[in-house]
PDB file of N, CA and C in Angstrom:
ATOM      1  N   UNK A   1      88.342 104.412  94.879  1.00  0.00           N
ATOM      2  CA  UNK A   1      89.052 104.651  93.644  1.00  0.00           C
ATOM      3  C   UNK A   1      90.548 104.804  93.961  1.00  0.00           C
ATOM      4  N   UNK A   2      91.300 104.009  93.268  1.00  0.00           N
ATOM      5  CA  UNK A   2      92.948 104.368  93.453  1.00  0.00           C
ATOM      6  C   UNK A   2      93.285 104.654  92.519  1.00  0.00           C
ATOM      7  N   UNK A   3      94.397 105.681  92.732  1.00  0.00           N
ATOM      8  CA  UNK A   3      95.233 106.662  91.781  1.00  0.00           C
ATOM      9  C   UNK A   3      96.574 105.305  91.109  1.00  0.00           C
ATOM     10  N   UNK A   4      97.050 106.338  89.645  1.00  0.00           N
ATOM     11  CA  UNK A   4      97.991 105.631  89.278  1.00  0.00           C
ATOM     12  C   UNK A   4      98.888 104.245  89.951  1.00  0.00           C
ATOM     13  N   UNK A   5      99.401 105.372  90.921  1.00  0.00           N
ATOM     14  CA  UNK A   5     100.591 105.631  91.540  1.00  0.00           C
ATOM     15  C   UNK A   5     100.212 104.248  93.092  1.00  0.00           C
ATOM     16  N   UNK A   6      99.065 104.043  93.084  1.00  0.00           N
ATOM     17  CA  UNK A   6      98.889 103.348  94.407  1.00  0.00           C
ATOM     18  C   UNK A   6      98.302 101.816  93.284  1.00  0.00           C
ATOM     19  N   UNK A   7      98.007 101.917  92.096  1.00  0.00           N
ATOM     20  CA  UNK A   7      98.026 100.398  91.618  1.00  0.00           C
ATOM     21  C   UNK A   7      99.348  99.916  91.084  1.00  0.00           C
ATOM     22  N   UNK A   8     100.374 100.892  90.922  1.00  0.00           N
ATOM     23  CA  UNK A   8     101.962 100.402  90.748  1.00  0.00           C
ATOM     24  C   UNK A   8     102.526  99.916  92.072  1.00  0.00           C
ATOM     25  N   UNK A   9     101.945 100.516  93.253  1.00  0.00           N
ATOM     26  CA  UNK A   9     102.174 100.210  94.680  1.00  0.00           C
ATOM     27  C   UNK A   9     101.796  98.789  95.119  1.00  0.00           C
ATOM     28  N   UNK A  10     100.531  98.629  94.301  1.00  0.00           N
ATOM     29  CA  UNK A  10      99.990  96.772  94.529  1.00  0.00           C
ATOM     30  C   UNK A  10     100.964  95.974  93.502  1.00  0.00           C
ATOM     31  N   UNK A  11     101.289  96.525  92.925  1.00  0.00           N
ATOM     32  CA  UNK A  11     101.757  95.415  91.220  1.00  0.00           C
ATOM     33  C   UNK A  11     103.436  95.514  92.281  1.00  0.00           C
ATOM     34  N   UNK A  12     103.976  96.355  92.694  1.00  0.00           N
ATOM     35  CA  UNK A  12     105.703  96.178  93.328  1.00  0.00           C
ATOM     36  C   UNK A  12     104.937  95.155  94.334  1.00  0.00           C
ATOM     37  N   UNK A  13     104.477  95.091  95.001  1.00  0.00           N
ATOM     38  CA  UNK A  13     104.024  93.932  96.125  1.00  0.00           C
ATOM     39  C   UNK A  13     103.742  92.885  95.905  1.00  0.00           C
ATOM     40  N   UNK A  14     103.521  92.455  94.670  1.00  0.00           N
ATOM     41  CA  UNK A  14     103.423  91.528  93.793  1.00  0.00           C
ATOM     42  C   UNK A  14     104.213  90.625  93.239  1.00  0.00           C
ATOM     43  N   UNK A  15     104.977  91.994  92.722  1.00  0.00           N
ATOM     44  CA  UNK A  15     106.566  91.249  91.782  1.00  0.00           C
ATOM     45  C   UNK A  15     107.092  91.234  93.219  1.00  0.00           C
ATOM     46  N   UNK A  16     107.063  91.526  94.413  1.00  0.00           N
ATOM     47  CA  UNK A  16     108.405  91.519  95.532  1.00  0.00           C
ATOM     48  C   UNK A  16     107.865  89.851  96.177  1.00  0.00           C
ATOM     49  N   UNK A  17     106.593  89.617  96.506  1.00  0.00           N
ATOM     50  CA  UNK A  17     106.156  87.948  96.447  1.00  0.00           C
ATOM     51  C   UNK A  17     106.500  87.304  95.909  1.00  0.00           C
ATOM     52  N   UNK A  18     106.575  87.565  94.065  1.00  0.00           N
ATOM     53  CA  UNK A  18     106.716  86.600  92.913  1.00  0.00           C
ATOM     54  C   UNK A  18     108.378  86.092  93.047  1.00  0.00           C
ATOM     55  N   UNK A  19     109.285  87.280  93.173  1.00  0.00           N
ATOM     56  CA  UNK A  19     110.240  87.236  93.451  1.00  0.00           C
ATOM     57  C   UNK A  19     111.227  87.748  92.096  1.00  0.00           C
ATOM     58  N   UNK A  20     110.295  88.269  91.131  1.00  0.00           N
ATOM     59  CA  UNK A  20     110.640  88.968  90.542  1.00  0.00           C
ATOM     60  C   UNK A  20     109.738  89.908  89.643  1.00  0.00           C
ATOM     61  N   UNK A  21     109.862  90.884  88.631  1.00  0.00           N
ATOM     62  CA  UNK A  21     109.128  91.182  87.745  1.00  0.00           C
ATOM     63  C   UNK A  21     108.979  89.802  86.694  1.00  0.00           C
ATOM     64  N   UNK A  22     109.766  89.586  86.131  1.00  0.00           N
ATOM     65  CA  UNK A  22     110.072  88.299  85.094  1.00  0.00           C
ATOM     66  C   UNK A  22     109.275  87.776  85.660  1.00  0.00           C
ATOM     67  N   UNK A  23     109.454  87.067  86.713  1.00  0.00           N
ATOM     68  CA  UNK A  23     108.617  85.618  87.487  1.00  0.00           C
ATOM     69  C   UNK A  23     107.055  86.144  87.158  1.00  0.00           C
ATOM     70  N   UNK A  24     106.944  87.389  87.994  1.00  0.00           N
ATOM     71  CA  UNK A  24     105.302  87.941  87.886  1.00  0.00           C
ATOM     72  C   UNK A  24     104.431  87.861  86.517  1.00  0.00           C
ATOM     73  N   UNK A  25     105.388  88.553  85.606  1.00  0.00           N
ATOM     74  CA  UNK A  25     104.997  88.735  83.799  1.00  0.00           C
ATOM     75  C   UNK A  25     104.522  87.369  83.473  1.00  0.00           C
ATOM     76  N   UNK A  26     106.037  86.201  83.906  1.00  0.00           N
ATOM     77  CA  UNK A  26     105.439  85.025  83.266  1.00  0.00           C
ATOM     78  C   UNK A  26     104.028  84.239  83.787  1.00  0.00           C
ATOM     79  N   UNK A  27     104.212  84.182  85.283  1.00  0.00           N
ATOM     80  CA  UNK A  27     102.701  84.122  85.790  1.00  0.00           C
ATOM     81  C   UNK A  27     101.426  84.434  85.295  1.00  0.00           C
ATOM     82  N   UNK A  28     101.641  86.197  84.660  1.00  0.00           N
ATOM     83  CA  UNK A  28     100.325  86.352  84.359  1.00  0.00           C
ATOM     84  C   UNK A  28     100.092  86.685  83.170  1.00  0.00           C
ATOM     85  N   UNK A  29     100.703  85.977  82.534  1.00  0.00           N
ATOM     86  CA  UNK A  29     100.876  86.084  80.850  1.00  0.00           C
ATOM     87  C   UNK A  29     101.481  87.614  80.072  1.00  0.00           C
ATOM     88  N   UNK A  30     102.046  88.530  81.019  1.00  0.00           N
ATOM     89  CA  UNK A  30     102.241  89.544  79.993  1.00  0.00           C
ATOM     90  C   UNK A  30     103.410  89.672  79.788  1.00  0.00           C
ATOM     91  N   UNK A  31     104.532  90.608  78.909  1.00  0.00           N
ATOM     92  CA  UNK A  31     105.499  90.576  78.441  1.00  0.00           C
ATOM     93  C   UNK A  31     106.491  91.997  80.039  1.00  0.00           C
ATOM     94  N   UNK A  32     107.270  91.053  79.941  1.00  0.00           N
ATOM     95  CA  UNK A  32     108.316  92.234  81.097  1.00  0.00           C
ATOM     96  C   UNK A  32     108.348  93.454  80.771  1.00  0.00           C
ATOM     97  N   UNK A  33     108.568  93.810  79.653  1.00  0.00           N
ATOM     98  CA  UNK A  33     108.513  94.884  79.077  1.00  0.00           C
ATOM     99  C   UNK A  33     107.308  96.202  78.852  1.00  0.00           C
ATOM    100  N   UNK A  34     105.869  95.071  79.303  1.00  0.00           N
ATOM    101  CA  UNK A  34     105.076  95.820  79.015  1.00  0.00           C
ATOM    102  C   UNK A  34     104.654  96.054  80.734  1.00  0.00           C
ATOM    103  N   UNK A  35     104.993  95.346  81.675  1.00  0.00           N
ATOM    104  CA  UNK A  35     104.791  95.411  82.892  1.00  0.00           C
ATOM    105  C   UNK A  35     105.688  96.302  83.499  1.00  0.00           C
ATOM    106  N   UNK A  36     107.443  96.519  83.062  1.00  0.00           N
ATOM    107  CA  UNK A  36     107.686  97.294  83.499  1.00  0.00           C
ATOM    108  C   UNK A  36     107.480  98.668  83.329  1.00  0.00           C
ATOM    109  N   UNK A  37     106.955  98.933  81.502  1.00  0.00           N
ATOM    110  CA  UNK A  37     106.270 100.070  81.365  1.00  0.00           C
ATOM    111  C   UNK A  37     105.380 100.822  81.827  1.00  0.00           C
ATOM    112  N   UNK A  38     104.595  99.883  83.040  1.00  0.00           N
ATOM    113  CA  UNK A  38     103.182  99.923  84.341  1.00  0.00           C
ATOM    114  C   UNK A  38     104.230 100.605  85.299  1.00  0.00           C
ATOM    115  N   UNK A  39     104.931  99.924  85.857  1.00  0.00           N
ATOM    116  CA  UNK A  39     106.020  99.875  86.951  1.00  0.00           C
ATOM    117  C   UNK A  39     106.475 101.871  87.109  1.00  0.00           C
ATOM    118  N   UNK A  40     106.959 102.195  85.104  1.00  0.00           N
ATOM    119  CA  UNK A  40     107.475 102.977  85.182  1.00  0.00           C
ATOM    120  C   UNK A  40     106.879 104.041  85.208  1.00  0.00           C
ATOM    121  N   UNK A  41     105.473 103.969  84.900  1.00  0.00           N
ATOM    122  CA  UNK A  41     104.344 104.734  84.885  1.00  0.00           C
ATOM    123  C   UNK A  41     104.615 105.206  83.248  1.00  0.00           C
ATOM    124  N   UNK A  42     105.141 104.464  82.639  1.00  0.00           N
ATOM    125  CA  UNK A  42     104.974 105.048  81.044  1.00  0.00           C
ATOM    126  C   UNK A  42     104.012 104.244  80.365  1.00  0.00           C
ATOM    127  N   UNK A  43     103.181 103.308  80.956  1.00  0.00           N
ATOM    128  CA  UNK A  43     101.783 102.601  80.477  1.00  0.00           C
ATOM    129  C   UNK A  43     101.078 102.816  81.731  1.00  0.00           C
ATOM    130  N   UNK A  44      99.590 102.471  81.123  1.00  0.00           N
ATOM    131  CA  UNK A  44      98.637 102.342  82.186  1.00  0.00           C
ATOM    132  C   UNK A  44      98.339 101.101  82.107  1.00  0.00           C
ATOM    133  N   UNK A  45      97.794 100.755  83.050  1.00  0.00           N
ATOM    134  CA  UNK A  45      97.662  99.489  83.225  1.00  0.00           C
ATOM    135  C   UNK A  45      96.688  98.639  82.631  1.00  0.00           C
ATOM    136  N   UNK A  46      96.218  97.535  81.663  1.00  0.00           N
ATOM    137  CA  UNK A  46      95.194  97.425  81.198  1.00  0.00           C
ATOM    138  C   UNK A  46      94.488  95.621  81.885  1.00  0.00           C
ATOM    139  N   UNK A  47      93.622  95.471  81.172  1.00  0.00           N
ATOM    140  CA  UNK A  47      93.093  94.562  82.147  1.00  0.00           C
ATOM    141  C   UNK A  47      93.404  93.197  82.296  1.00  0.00           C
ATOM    142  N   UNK A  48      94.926  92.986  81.929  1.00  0.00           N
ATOM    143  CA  UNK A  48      95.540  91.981  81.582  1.00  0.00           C
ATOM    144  C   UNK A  48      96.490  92.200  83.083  1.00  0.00           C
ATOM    145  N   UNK A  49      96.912  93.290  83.851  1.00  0.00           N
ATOM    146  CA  UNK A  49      96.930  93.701  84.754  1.00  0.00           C
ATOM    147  C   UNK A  49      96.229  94.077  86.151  1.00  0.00           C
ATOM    148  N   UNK A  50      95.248  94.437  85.595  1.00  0.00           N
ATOM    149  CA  UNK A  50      94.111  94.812  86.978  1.00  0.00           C
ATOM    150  C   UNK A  50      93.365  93.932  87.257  1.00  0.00           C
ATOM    151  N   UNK A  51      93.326  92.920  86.632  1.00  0.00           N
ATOM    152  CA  UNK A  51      92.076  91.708  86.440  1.00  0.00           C
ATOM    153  C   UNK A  51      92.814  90.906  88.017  1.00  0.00           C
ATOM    154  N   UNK A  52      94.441  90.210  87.489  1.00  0.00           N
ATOM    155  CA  UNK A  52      94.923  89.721  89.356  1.00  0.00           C
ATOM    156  C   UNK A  52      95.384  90.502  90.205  1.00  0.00           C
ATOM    157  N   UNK A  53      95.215  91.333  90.061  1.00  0.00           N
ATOM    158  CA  UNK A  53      95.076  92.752  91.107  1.00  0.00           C
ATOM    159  C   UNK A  53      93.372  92.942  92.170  1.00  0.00           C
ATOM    160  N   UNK A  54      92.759  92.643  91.190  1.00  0.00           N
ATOM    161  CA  UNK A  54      91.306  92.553  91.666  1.00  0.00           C
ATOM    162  C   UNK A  54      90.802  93.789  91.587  1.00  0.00           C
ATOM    163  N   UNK A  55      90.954  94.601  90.375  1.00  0.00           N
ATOM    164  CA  UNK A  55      90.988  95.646  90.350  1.00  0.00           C
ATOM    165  C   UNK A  55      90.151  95.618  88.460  1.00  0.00           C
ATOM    166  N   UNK A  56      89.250  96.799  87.978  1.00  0.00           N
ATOM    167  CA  UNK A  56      88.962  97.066  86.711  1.00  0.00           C
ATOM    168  C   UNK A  56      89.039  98.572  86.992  1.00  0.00           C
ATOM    169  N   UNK A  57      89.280  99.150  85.336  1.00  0.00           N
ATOM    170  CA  UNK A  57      89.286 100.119  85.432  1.00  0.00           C
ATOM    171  C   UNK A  57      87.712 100.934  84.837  1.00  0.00           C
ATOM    172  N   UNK A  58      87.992 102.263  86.058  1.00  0.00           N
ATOM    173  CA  UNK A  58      86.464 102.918  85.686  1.00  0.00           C
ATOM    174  C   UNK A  58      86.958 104.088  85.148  1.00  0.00           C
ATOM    175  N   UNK A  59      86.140 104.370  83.837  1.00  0.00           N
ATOM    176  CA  UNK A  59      86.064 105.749  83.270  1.00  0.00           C
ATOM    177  C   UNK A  59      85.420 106.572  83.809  1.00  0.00           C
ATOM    178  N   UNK A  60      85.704 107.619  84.024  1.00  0.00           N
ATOM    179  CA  UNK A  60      84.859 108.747  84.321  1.00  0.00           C
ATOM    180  C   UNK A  60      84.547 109.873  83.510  1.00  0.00           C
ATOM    181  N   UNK A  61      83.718 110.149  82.863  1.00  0.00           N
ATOM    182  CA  UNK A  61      82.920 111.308  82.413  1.00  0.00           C
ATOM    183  C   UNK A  61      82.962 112.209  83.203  1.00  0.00           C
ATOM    184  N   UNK A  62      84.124 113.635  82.994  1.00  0.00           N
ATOM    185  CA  UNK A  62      83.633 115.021  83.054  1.00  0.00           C
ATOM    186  C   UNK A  62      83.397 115.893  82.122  1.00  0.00           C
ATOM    187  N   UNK A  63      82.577 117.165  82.333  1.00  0.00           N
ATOM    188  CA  UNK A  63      82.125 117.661  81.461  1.00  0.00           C
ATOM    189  C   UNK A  63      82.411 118.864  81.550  1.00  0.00           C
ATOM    190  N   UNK A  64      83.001 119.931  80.857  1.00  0.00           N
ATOM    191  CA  UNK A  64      82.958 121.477  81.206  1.00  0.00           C
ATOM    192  C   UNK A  64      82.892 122.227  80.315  1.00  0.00           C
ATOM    193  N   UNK A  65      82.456 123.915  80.568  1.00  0.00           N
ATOM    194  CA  UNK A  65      81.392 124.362  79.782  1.00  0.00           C
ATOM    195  C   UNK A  65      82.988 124.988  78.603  1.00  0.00           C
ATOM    196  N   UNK A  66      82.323 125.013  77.313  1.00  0.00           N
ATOM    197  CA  UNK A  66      83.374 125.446  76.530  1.00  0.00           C
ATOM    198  C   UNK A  66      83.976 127.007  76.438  1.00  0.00           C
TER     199      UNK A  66
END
């Protein structure tokens, strides 16, 4: 399981290949804006993102007593 902070770590390794954010967005169909919102950690990432990452996201169910 990876935290936030280490799938923004794959997505900068990404855009630093692509050779840019722009370049990356247009590649994988999403808007710069919404990728750098990933980047900035003010979005999470959805599967328009994690999908060429090789990555889905898992929910987890916790439960605690009220």
């Amino acid at each position: 399981m990876l935290t936030n902070l280490q799938v923004r770590n794959r997505l900068k390794r990404e855009i630093l290949r692509a050779g840019s954010l722009r370049n990356l967005a247009k590649r994988w169909c999403v808007s710069p804006s919404y990728m750098s919102d990933v980047m900035l950690g003010q979005r999470n990432p959805g599967p328009a993102i994690l999908k060429p990452l090789g990555l889905k996201r898992r929910i987890r169910r916790d439960y605690m007593e009220a």
